[in-house]
N, C-alpha and C. Protein backbone atom coordinates (compact mmCIF):
# COMPACT_ATOMS: atom_id res chain seq x y z
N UNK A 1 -49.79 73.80 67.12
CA UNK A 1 -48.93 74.47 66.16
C UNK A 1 -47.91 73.47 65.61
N UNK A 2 -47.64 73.25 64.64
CA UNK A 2 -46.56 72.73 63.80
C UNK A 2 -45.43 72.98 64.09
N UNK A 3 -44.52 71.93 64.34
CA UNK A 3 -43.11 72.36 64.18
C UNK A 3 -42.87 72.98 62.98
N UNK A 4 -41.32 73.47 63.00
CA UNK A 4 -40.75 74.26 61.94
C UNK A 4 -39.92 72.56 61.49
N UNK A 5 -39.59 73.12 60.15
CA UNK A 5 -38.21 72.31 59.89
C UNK A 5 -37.16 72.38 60.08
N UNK A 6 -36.32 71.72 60.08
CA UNK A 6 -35.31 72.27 60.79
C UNK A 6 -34.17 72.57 59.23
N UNK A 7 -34.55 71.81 58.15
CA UNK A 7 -33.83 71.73 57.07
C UNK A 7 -34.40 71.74 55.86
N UNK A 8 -34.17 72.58 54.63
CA UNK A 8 -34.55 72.40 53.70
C UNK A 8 -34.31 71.40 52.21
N UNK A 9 -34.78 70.77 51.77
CA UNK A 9 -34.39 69.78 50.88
C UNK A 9 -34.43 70.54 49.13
N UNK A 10 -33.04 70.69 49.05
CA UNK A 10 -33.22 71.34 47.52
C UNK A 10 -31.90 70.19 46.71
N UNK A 11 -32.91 70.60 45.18
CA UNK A 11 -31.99 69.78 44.15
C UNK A 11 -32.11 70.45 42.94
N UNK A 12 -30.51 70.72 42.94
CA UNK A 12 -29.93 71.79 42.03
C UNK A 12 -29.06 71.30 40.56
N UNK A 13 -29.17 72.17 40.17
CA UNK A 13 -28.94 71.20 38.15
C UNK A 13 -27.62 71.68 38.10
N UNK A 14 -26.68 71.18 37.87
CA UNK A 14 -25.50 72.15 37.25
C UNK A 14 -25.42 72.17 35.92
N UNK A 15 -25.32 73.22 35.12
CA UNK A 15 -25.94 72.88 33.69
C UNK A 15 -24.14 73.50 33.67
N UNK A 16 -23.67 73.18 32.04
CA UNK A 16 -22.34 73.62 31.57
C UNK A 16 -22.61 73.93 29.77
N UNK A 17 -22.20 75.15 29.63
CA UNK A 17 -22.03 75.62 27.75
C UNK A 17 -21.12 75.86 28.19
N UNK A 18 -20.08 75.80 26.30
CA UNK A 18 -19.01 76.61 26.15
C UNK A 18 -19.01 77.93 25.49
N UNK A 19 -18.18 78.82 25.90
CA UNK A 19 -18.27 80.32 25.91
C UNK A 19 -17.68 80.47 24.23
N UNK A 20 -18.67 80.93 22.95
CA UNK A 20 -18.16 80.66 22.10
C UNK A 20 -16.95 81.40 21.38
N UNK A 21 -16.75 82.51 22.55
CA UNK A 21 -15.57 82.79 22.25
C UNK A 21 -14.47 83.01 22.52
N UNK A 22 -14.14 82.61 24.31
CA UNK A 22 -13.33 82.31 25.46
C UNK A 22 -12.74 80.79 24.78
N UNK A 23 -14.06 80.04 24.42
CA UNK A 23 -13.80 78.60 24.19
C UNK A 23 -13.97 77.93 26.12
N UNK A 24 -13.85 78.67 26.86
CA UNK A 24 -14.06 78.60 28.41
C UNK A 24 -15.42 78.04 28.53
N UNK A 25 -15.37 76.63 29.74
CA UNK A 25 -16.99 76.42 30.29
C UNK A 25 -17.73 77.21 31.10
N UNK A 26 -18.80 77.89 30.73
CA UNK A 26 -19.40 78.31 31.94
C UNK A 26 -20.32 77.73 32.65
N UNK A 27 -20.56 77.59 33.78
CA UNK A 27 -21.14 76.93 34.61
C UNK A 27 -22.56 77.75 35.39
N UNK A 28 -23.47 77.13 35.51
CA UNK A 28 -24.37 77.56 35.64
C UNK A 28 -25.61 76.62 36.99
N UNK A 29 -25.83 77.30 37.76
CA UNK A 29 -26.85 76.08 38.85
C UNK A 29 -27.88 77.02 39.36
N UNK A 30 -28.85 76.30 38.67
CA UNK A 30 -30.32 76.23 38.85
C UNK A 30 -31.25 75.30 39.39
N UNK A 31 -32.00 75.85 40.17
CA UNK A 31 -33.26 74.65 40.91
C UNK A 31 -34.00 73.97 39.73
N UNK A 32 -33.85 73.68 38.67
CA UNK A 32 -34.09 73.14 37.61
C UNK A 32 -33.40 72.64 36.42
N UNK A 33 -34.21 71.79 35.63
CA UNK A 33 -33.49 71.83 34.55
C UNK A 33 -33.86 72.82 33.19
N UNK A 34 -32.69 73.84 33.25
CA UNK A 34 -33.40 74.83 31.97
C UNK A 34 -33.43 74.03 30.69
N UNK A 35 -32.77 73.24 30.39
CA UNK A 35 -32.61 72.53 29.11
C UNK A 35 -33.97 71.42 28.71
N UNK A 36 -34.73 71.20 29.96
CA UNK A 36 -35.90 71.05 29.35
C UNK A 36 -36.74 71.78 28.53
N UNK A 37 -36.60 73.18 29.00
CA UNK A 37 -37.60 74.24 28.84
C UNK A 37 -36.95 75.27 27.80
N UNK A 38 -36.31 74.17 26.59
CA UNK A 38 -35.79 75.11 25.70
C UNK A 38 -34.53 76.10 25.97
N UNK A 39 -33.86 76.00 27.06
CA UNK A 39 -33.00 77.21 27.50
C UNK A 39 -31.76 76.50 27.17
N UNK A 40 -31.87 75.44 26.57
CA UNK A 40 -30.35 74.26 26.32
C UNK A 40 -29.38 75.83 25.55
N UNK A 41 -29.75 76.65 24.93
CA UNK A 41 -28.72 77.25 24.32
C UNK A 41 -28.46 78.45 25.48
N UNK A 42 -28.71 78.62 26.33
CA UNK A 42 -28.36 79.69 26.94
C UNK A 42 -27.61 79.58 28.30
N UNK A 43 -28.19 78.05 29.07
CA UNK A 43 -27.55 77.72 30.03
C UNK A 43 -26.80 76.46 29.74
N UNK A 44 -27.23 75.74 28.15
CA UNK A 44 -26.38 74.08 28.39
C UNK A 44 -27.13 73.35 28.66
N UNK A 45 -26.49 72.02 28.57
CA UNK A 45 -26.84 71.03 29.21
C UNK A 45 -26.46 70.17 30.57
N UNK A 46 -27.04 69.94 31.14
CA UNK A 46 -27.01 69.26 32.80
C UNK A 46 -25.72 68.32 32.86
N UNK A 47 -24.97 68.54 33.97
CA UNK A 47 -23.70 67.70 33.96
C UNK A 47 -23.68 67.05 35.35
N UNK A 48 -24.53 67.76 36.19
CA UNK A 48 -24.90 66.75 37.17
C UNK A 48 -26.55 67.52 38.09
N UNK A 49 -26.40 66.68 39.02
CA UNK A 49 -27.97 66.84 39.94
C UNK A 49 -27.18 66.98 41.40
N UNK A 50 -27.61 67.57 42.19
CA UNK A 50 -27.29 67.19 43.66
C UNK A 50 -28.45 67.57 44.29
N UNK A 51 -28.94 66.80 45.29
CA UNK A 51 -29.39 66.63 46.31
C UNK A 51 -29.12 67.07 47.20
N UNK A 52 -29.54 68.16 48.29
CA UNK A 52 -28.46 69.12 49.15
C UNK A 52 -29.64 69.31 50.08
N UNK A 53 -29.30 69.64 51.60
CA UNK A 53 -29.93 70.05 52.51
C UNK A 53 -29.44 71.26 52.95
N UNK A 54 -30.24 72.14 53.26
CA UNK A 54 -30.10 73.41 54.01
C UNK A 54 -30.32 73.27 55.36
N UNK A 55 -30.10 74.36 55.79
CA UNK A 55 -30.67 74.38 57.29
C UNK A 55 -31.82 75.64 56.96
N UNK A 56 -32.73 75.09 57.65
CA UNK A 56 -33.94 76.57 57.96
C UNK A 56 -33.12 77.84 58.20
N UNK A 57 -33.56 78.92 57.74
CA UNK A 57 -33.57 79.67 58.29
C UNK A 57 -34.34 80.02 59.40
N UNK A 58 -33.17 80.67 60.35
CA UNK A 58 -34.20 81.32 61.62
C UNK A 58 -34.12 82.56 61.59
N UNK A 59 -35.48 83.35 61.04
CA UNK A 59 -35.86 84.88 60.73
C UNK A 59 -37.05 84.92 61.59
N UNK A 60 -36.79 86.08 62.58
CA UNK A 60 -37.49 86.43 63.27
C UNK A 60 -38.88 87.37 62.73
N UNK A 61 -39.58 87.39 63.32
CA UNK A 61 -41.07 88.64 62.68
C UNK A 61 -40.67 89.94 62.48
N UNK A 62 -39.97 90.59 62.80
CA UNK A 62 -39.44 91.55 62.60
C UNK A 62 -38.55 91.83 61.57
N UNK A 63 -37.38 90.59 61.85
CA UNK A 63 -36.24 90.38 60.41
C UNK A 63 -37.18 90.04 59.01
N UNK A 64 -38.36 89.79 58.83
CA UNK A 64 -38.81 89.06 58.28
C UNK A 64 -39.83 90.39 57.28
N UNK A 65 -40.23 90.97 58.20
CA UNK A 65 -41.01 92.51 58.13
C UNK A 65 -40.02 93.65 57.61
N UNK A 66 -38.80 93.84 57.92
CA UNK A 66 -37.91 94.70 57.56
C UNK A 66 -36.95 94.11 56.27
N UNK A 67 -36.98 93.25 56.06
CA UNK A 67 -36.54 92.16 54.79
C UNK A 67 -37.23 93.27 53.85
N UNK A 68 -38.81 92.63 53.89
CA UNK A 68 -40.19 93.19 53.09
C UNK A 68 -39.90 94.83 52.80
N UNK A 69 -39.51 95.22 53.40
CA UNK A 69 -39.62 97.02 53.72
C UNK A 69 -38.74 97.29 52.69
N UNK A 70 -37.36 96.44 52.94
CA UNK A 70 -35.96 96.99 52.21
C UNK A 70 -36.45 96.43 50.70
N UNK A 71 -36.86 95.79 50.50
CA UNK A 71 -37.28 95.28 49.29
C UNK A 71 -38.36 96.47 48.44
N UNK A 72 -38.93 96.71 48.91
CA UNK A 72 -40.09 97.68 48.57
C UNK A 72 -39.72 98.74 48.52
N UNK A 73 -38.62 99.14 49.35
CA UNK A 73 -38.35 100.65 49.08
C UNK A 73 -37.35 100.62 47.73
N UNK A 74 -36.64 99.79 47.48
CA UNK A 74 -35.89 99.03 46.60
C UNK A 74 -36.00 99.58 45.10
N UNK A 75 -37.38 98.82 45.49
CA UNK A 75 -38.37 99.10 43.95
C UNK A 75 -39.26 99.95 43.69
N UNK A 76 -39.52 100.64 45.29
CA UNK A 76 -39.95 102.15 44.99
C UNK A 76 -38.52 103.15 44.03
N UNK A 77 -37.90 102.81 44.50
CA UNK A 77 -36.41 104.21 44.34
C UNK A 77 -36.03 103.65 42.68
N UNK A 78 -36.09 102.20 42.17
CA UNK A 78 -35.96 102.19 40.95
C UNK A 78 -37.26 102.74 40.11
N UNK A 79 -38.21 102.45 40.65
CA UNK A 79 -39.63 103.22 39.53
C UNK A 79 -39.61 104.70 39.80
N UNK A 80 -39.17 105.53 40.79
CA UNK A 80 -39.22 107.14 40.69
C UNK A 80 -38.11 107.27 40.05
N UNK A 81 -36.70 106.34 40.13
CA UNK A 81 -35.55 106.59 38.86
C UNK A 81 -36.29 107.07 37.36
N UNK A 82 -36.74 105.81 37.51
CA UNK A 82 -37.36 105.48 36.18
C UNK A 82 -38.04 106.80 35.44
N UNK A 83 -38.93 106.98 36.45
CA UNK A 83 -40.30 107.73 36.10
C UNK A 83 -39.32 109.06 35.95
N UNK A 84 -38.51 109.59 36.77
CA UNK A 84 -38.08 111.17 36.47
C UNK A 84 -37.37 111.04 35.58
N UNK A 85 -36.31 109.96 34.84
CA UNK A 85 -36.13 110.05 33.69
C UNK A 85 -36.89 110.23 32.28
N UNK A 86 -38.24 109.17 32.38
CA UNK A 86 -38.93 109.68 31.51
C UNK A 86 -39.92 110.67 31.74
N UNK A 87 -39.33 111.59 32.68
CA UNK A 87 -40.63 112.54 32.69
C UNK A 87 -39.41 114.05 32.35
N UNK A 88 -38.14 113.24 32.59
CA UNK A 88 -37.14 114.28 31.94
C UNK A 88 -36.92 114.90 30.66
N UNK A 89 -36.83 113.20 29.57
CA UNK A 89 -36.88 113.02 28.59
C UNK A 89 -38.68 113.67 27.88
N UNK A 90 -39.49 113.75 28.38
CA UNK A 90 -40.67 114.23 27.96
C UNK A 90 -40.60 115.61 28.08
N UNK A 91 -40.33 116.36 29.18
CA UNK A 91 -40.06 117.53 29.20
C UNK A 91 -38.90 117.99 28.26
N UNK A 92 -37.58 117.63 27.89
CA UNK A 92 -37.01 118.02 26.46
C UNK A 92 -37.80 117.84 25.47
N UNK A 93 -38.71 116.76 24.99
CA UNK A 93 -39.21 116.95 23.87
C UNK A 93 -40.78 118.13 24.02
N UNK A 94 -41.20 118.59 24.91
CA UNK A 94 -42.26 119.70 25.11
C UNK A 94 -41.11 120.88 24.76
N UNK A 95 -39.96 121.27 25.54
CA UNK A 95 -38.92 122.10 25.65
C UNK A 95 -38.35 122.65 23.84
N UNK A 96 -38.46 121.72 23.16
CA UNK A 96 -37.68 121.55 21.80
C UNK A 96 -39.24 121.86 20.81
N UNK A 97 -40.54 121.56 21.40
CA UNK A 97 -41.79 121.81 20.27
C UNK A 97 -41.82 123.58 20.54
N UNK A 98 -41.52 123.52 21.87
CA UNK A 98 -41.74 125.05 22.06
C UNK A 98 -41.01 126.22 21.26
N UNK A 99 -40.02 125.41 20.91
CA UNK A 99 -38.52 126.25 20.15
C UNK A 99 -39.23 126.48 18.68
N UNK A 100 -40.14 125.52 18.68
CA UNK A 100 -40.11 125.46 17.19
C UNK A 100 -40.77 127.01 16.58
N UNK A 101 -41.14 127.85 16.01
CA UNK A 101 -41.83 128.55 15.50
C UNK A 101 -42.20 128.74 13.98
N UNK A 102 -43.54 128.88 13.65
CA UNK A 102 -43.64 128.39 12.04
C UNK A 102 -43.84 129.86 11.47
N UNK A 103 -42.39 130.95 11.64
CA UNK A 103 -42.58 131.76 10.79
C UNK A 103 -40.57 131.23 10.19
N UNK A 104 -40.65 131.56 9.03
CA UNK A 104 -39.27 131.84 8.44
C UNK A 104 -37.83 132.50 9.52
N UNK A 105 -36.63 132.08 9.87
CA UNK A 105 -35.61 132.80 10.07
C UNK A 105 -34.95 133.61 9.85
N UNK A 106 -35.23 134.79 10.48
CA UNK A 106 -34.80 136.09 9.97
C UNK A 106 -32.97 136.10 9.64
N UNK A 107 -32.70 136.99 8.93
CA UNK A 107 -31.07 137.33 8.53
C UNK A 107 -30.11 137.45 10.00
N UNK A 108 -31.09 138.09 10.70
CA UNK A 108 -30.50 138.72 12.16
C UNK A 108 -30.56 137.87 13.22
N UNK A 109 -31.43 137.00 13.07
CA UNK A 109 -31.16 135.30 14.10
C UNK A 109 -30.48 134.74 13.45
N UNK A 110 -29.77 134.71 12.36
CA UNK A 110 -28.73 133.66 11.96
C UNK A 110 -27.18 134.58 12.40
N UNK A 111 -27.50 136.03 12.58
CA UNK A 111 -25.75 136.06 12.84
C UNK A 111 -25.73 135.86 14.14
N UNK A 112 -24.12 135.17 14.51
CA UNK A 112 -23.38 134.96 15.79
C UNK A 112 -23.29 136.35 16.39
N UNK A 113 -23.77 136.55 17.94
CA UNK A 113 -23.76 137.75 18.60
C UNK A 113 -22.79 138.31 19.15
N UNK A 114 -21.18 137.66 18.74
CA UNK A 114 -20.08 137.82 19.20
C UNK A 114 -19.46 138.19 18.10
């Protein structure tokens, strides 16, 4: 079996734009450079690089399994959001065809019953 590592080796971009209407820098760090990839207007351009070590994480099989779970239920509970909204919004518009009726409005549905 393979050792683990004990450390991870990451190198992170600090990209900097100015806020065009703060006039404020914002700062931005990504495992890349976005400004290769066309993103120069959204994140800037690179003002430095670093080279950085982590330490491994130590996640057990279990922490690792229940991570997975919380994640999934996550994005279960945003897609049934989702879905009963548009199944809300569908049901008003069935709710509103039903209203409709294609005979003329009588004199006596237009007066107020109060």
């Amino acid at each position: 079996m393979k050792a683990q590592q004990e450390t991870i080796q990451v190198k992170l971009y600090v990209h900097a734009i100015e806020n065009n209407i703060s006039r404020k820098m914002n700062i931005t760090v990504l495992p890349h450079d976005a400004s290769k990839h066309g993103n120069a207007s959204i994140f800037g351009t690179v003002v430095a690089i670093h080279d950085i070590e982590i330490p491994y994480p130590n996640i057990s099989r279990s922490d690792f399994i229940n991570s997975q779970i919380d994640t999934l239920k996550k994005e279960q509970n945003k897609v049934l959001t989702e879905a009963h909204a548009k199944a809300s919004e569908l049901e008003d518009r069935i709710q509103s065809l039903l209203c409709i009726e294609e005979k003329p409005i009588s004199k006596s549905d237009e007066e107020i019953p109060y």
